[in-house]
N, C-alpha and C. Protein backbone atom coordinates (compact mmCIF):
# COMPACT_ATOMS: atom_id res chain seq x y z
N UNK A 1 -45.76 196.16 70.59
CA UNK A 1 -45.89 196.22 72.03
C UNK A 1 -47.04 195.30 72.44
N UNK A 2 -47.00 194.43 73.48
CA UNK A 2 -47.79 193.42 73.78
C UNK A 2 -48.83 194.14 74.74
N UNK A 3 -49.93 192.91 74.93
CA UNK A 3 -50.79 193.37 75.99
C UNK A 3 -50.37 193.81 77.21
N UNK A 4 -49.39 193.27 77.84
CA UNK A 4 -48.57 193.51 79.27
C UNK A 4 -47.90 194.41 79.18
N UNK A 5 -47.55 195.00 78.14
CA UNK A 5 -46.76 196.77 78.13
C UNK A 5 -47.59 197.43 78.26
N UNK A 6 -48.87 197.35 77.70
CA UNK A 6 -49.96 198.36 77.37
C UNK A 6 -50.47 198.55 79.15
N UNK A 7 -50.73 197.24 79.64
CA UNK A 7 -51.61 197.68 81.05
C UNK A 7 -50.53 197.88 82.07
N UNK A 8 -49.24 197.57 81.90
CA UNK A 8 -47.81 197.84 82.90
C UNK A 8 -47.85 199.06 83.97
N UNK A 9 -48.54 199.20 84.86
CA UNK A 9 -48.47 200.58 85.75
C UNK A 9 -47.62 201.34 85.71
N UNK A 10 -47.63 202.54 85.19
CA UNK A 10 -46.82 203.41 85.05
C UNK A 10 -47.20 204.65 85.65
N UNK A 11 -46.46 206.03 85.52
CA UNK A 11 -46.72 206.95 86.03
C UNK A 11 -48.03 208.54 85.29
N UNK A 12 -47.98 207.59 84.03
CA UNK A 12 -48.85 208.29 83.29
C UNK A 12 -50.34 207.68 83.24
N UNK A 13 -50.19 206.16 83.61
CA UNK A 13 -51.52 205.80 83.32
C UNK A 13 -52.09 205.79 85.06
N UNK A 14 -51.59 205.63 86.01
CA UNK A 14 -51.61 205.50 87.20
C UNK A 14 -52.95 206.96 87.65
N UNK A 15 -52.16 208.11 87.55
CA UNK A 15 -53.35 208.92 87.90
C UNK A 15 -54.43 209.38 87.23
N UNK A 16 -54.26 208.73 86.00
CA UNK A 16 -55.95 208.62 85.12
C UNK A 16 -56.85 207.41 85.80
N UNK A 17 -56.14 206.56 85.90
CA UNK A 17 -57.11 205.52 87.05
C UNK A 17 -57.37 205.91 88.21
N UNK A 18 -56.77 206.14 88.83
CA UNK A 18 -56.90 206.86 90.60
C UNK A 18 -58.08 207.48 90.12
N UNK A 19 -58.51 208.98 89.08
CA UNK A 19 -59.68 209.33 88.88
C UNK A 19 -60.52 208.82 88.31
N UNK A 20 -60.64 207.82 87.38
CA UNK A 20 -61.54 206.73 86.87
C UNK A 20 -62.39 206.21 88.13
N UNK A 21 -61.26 205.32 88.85
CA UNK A 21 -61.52 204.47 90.02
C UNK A 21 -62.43 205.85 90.83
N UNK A 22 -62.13 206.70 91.23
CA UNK A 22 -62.50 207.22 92.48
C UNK A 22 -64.02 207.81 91.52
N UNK A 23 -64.69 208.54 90.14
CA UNK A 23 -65.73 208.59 89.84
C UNK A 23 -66.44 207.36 89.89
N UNK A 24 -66.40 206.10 89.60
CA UNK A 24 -67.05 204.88 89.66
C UNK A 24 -67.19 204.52 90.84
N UNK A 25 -66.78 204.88 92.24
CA UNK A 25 -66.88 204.67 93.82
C UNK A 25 -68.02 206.22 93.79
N UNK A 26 -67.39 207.06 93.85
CA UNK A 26 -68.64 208.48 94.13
C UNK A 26 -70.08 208.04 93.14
N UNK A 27 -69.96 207.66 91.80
CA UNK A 27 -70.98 207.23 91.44
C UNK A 27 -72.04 206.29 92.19
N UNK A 28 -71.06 205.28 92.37
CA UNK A 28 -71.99 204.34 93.71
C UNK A 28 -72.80 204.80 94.13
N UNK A 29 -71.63 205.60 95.23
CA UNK A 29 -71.96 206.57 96.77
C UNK A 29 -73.26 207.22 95.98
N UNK A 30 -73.11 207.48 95.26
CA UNK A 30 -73.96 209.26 94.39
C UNK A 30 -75.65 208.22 94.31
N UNK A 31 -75.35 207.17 94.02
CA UNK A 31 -76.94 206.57 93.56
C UNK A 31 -77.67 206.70 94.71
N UNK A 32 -77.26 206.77 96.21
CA UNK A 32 -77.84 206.66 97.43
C UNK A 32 -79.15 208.09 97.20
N UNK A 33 -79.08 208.86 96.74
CA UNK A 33 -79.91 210.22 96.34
C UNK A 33 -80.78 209.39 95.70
N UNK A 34 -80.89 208.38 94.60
CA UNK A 34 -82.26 207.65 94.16
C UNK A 34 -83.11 207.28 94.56
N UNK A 35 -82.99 206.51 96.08
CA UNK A 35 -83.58 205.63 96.60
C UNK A 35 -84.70 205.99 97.37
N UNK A 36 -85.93 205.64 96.86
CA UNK A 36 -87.25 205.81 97.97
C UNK A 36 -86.69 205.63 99.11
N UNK A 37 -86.56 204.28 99.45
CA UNK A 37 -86.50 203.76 100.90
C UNK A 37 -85.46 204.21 101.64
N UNK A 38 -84.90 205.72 101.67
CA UNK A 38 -83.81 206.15 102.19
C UNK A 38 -83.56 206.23 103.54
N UNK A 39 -84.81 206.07 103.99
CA UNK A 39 -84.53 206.18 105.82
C UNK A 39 -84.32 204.50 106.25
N UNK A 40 -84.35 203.80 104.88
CA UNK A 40 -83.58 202.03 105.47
C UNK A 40 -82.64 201.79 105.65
N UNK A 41 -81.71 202.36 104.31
CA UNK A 41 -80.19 202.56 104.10
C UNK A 41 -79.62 203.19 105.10
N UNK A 42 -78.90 203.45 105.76
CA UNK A 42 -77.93 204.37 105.79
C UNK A 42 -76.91 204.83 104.59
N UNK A 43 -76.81 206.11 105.07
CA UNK A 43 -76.02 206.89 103.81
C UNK A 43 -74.48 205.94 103.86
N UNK A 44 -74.01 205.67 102.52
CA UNK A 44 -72.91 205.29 102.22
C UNK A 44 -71.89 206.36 102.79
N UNK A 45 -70.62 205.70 102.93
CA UNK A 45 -69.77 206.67 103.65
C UNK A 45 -69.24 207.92 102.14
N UNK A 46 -69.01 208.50 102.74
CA UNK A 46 -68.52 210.30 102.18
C UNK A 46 -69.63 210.36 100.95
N UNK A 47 -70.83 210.31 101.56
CA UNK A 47 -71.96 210.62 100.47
C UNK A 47 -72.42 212.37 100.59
N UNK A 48 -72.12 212.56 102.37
CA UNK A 48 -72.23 214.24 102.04
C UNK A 48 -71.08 215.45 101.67
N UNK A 49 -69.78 214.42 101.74
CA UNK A 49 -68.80 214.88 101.09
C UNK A 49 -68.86 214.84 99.73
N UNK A 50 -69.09 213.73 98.75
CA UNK A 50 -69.30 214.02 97.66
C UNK A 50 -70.50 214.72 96.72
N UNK A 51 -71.74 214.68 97.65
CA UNK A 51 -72.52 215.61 97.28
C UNK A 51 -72.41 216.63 96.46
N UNK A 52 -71.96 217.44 96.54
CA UNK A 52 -71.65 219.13 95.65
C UNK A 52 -71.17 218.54 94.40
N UNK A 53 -70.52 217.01 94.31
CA UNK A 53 -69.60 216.61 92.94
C UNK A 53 -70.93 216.03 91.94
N UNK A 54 -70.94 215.78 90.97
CA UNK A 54 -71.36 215.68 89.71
C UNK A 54 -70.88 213.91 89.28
N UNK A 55 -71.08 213.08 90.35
CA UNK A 55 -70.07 212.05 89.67
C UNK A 55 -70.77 211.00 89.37
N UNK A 56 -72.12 210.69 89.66
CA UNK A 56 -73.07 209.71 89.41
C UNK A 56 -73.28 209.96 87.32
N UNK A 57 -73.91 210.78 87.03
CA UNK A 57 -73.65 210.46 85.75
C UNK A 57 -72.67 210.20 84.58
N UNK A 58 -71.08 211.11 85.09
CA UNK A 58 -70.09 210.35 84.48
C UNK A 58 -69.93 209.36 84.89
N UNK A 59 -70.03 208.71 85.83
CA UNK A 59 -69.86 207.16 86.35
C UNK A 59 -70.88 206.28 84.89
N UNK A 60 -71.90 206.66 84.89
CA UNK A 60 -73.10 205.96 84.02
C UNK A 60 -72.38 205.89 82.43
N UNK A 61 -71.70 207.39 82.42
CA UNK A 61 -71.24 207.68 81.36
C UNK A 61 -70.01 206.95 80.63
N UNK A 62 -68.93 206.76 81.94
CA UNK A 62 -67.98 206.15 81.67
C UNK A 62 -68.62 204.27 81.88
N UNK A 63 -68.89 203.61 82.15
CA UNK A 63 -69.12 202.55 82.66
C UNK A 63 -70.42 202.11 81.37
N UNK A 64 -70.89 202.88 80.77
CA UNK A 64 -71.75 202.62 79.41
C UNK A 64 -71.47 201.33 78.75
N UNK A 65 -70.13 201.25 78.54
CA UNK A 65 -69.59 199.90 77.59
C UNK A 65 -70.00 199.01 78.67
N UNK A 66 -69.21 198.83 79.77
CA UNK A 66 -69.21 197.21 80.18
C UNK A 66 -70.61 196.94 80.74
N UNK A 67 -71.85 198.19 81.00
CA UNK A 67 -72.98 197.72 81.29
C UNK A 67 -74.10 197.59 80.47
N UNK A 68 -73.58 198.05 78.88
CA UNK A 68 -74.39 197.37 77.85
C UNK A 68 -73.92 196.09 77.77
N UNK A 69 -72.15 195.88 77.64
CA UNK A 69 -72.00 194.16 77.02
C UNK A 69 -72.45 193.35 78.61
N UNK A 70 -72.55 193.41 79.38
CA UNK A 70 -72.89 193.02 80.68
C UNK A 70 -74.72 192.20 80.62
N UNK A 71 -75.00 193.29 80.06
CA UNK A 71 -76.43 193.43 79.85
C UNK A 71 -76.79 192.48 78.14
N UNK A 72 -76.20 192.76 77.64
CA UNK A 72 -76.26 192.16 76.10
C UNK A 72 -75.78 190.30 76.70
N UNK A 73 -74.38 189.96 77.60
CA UNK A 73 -73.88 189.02 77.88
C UNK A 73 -74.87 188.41 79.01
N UNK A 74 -75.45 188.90 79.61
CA UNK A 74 -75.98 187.94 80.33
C UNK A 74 -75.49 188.14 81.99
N UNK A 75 -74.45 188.89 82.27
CA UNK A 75 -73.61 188.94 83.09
C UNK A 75 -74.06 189.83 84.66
N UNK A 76 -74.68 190.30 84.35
CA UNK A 76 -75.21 191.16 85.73
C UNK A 76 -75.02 190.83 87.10
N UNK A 77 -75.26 189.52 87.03
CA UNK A 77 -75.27 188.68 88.08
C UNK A 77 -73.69 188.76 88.80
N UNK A 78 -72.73 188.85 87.90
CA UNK A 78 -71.60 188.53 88.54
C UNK A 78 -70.90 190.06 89.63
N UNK A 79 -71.72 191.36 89.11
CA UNK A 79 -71.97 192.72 90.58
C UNK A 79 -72.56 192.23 91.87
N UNK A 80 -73.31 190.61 92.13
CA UNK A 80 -73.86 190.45 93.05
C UNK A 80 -72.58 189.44 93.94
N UNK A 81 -71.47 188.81 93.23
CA UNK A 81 -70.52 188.46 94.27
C UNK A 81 -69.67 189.81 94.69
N UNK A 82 -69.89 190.49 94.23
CA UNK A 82 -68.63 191.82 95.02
C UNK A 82 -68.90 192.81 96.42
N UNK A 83 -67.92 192.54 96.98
CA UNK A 83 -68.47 193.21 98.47
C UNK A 83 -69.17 194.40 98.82
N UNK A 84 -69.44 194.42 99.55
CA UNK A 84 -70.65 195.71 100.17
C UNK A 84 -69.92 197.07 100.40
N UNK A 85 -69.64 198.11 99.64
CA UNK A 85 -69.42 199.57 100.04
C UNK A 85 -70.08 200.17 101.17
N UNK A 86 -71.47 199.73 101.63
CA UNK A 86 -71.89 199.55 102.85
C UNK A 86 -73.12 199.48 102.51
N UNK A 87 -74.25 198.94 103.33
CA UNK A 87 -75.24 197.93 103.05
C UNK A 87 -76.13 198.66 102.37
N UNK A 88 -76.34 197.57 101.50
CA UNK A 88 -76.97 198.21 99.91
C UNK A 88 -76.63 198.45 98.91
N UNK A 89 -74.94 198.75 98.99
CA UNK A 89 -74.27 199.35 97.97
C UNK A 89 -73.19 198.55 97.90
N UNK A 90 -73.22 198.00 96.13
CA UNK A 90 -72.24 196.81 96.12
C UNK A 90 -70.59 197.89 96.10
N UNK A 91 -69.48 197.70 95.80
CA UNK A 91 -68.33 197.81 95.55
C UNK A 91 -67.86 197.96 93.75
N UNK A 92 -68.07 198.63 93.08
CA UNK A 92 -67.73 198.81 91.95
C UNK A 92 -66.56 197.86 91.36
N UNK A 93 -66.28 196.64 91.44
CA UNK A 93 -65.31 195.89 91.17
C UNK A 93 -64.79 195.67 89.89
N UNK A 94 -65.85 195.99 89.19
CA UNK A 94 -65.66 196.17 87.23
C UNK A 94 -65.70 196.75 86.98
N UNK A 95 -66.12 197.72 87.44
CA UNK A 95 -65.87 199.30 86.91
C UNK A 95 -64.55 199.90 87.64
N UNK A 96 -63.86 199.35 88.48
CA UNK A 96 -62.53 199.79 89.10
C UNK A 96 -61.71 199.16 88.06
N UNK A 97 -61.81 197.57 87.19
CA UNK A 97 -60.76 197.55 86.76
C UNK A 97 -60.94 197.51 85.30
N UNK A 98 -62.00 197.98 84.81
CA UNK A 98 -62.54 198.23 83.62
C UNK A 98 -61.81 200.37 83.79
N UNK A 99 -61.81 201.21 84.63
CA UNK A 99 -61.10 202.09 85.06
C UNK A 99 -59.91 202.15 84.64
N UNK A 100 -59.13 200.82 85.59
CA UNK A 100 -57.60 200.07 85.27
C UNK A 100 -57.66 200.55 83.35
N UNK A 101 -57.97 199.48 82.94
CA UNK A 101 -57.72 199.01 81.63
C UNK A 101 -58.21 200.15 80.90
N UNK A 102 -59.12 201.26 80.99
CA UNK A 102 -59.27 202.02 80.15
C UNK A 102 -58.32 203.42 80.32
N UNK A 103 -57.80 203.40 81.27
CA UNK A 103 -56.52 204.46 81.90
C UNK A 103 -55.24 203.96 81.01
N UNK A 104 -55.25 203.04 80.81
CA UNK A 104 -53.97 202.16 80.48
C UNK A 104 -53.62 202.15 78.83
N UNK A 105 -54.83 201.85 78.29
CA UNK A 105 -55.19 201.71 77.18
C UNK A 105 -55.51 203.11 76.55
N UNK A 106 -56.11 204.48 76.97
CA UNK A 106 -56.30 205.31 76.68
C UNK A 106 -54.23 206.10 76.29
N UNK A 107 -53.54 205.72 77.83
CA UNK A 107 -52.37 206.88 78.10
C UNK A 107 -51.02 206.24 76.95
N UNK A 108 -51.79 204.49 76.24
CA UNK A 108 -50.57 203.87 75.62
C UNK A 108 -51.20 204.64 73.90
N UNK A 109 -52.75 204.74 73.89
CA UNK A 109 -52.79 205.45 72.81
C UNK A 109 -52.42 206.56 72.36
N UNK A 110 -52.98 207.44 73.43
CA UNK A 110 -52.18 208.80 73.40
C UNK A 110 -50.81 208.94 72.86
N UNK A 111 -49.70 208.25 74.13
CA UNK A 111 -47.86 208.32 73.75
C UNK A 111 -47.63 207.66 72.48
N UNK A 112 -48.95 206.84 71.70
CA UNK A 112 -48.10 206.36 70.10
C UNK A 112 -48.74 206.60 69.30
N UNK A 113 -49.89 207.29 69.17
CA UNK A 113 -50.45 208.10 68.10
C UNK A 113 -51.09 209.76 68.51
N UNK A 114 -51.31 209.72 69.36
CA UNK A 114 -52.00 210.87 69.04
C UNK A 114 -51.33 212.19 69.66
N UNK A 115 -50.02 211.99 70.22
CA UNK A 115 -48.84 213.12 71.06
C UNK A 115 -48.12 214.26 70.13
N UNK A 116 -47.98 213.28 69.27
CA UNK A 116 -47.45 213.55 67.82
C UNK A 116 -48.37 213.96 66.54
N UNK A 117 -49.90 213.94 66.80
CA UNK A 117 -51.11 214.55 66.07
C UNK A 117 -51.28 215.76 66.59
N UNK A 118 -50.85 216.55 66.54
CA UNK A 118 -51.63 217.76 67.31
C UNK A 118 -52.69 218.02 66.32
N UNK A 119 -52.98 217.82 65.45
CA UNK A 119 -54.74 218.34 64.64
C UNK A 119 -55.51 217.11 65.02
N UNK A 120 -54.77 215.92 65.32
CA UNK A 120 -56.45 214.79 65.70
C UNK A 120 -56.64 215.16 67.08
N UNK A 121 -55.55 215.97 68.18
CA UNK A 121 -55.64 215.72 69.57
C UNK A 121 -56.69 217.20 69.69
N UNK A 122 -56.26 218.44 68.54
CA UNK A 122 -57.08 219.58 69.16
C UNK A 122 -58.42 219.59 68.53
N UNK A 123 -59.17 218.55 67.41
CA UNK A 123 -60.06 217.87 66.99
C UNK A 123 -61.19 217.15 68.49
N UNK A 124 -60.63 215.93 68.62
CA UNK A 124 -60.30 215.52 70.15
C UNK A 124 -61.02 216.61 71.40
N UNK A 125 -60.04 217.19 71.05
CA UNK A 125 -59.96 218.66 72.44
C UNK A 125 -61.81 219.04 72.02
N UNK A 126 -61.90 219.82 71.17
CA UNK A 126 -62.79 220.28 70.33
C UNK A 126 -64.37 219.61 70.57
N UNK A 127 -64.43 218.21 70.00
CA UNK A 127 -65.57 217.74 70.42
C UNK A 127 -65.64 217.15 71.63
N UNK A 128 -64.58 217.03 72.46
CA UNK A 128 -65.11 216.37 74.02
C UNK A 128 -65.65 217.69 74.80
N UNK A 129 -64.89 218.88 74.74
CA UNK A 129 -65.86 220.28 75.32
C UNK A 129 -67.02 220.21 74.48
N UNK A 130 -67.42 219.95 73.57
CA UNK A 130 -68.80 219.92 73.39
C UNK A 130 -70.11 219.18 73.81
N UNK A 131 -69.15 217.62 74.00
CA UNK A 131 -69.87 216.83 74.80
C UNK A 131 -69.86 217.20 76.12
N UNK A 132 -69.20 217.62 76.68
CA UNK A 132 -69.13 218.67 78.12
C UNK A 132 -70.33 219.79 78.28
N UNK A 133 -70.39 220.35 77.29
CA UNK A 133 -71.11 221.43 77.04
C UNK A 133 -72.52 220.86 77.02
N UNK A 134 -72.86 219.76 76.20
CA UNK A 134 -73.81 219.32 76.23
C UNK A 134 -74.50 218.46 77.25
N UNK A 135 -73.86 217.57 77.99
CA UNK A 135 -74.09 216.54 79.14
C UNK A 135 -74.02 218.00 80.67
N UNK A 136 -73.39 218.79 80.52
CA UNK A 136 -73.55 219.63 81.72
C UNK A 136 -73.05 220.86 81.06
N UNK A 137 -74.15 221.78 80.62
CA UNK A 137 -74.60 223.16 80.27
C UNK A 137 -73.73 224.00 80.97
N UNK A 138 -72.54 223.94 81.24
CA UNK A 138 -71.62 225.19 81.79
C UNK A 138 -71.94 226.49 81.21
N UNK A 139 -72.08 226.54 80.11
CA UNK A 139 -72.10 228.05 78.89
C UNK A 139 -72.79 228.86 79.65
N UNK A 140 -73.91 228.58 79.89
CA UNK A 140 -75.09 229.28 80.68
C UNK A 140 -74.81 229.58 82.13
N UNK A 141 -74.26 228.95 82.73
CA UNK A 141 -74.39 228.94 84.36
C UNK A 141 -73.51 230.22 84.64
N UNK A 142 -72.86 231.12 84.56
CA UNK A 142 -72.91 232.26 84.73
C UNK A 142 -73.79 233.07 84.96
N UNK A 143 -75.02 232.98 84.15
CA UNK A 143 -75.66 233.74 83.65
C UNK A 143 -77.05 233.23 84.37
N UNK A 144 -76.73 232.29 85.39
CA UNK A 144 -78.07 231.57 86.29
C UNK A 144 -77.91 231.57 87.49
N UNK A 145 -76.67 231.14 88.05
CA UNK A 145 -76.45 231.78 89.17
C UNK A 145 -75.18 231.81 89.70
N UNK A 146 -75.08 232.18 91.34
CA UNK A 146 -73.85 232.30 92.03
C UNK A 146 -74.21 231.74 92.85
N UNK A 147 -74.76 230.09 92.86
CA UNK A 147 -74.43 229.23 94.28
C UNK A 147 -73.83 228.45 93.99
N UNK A 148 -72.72 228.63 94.77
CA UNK A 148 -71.71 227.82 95.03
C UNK A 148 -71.48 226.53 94.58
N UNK A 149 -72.43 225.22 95.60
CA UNK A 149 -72.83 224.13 95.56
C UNK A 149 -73.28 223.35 93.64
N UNK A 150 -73.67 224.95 93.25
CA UNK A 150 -74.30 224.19 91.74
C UNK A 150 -73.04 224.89 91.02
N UNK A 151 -72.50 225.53 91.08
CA UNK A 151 -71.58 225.42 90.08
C UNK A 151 -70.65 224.78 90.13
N UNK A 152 -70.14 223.86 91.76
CA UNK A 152 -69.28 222.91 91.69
C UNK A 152 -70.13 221.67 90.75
N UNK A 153 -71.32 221.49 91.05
CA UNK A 153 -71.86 220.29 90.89
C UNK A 153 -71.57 220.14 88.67
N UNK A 154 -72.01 221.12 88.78
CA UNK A 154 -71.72 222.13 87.10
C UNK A 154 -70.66 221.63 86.29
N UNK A 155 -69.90 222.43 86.96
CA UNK A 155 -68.18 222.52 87.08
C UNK A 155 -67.44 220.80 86.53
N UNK A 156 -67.70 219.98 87.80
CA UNK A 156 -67.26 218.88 87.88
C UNK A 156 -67.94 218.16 87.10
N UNK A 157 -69.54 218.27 86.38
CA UNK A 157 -69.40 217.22 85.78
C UNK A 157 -69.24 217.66 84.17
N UNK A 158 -68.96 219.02 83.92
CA UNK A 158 -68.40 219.68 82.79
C UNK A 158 -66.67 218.77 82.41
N UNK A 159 -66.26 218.92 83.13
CA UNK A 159 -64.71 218.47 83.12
C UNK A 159 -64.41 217.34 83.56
N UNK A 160 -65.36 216.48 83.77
CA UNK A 160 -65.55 214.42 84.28
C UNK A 160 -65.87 214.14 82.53
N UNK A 161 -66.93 214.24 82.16
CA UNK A 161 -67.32 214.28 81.18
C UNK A 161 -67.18 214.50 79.71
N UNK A 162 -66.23 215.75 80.03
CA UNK A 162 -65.08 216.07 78.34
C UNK A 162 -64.12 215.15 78.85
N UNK A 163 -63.13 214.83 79.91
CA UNK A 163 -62.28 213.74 80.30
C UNK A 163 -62.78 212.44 79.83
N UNK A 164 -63.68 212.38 79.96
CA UNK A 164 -64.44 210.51 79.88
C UNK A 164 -64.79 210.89 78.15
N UNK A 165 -65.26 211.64 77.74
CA UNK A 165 -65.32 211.56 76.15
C UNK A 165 -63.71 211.24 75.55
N UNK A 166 -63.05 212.73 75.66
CA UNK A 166 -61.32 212.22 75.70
C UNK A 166 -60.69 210.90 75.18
N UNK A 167 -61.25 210.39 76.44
CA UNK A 167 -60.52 208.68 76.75
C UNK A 167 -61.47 207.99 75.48
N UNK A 168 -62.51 208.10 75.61
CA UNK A 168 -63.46 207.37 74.35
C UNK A 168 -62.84 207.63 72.57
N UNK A 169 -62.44 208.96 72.59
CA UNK A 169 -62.20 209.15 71.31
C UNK A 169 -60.87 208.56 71.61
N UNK A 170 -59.78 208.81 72.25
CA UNK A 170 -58.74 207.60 72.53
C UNK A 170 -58.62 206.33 71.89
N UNK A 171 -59.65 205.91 72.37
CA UNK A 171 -59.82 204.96 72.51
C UNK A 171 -60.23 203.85 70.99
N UNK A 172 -60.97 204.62 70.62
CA UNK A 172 -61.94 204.65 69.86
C UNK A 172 -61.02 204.49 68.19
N UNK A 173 -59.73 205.92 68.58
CA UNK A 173 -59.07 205.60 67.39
C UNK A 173 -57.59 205.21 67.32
N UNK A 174 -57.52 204.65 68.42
CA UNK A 174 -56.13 203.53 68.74
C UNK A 174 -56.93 202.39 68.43
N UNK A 175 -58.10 201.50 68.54
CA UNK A 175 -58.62 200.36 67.76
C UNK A 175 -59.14 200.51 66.37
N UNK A 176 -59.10 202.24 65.37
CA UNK A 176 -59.20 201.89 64.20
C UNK A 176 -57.67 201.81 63.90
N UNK A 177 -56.78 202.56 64.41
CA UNK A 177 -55.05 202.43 63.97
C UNK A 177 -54.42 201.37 64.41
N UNK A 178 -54.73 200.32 65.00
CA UNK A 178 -54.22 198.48 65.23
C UNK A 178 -55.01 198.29 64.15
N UNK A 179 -56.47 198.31 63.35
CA UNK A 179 -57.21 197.25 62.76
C UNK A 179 -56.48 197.59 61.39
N UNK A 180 -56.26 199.16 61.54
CA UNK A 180 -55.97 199.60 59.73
C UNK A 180 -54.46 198.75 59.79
N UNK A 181 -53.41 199.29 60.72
CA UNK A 181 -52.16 198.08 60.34
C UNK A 181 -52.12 196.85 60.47
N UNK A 182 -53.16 196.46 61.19
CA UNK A 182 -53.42 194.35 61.26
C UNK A 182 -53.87 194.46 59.64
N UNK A 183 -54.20 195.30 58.86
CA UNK A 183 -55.30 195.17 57.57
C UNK A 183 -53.97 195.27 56.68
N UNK A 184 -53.62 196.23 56.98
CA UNK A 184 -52.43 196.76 56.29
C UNK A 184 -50.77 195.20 56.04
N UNK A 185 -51.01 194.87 57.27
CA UNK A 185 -50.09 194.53 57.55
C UNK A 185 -50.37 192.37 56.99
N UNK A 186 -51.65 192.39 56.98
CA UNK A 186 -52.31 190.85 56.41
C UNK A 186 -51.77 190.89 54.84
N UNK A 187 -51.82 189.70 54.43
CA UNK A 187 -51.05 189.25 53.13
C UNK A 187 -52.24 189.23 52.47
N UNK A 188 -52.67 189.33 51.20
CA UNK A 188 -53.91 189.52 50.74
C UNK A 188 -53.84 188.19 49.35
């Protein structure tokens, strides 16, 4: 299967991007909470709607790869041609289609290796709730409180976060299962 099957919009990879895409926009939105100079800015639009969500650090989380090689490449510069989400705040343009391609690439790994693993997928299952567990402490929050606001905040980035690990281990071992059959498959 070629590169153009793998990223082909389909109905399975389609709404893993829609949520990719839309944490890497709330992430944006979400950085506006950093900023000293907050009475310069105006708030980005649906910044008090997304508030209660948890989406600025899976954004960091998911977006890790292309802003180390970004950073390793030299490349930074090229977030400064992409349009304004509103002033101050660029438009996530590589991380929307770095989103694309990891939705795509995650849902073609899944349907040809790992659908048919059920011990690598509940493996999988297994350590991304842990990385969940660990990046946002759900276990406990019962046992801390009953406001609302923090257990969405909790909540969401409990289940952004085992999702974005998910896709990584995906990911991770659909490029050792191409290298082992490119290895496999080379004349020696």
């Amino acid at each position: 299967m070629g590169l153009i099957q793998v990223l082909k919009p389909n109905l399975h990879n389609i709404p893993l991007f829609i949520l990719l895409a839309f944490i890497s926009v709330g992430g944006v939105i979400q950085t506006y909470a950093f900023i000293d100079d907050a009475d310069i800015l105006p708030k980005p639009p649906l910044y008090d709607i997304l508030k209660p969500f948890n989406l600025w650090f899976p954004w960091l989380y998911l977006t890790a790869p292309i802003q180390i090689s970004s950073l390793i490449l030299n490349l930074r510069w090229i977030s400064g041609i992409f349009p304004e989400l509103s002033p101050g705040f660029k438009l996530p343009l590589g991380s929307i289609l770095y989103s694309y391609v990891t939705s795509a690439w995650s849902i073609y790994i899944y349907r040809r290796y790992i659908s048919t693993n059920k011990r690598i997928l509940k493996i999988f299952i297994i350590i991304s709730i842990g990385f969940g567990c660990i990046f946002s402490p759900v276990i406990s929050l019962p046992f801390i409180t009953i406001d609302r606001e923090l257990i969405t905040f909790t909540l969401s980035g409990f289940l952004l976060i085992t999702l974005i690990t998910l896709i990584y281990l995906f990911s991770i071992y659909g490029l050792y299962k191409l290298l082992r059959n490119y290895l496999a498959e080379k004349p020696r």
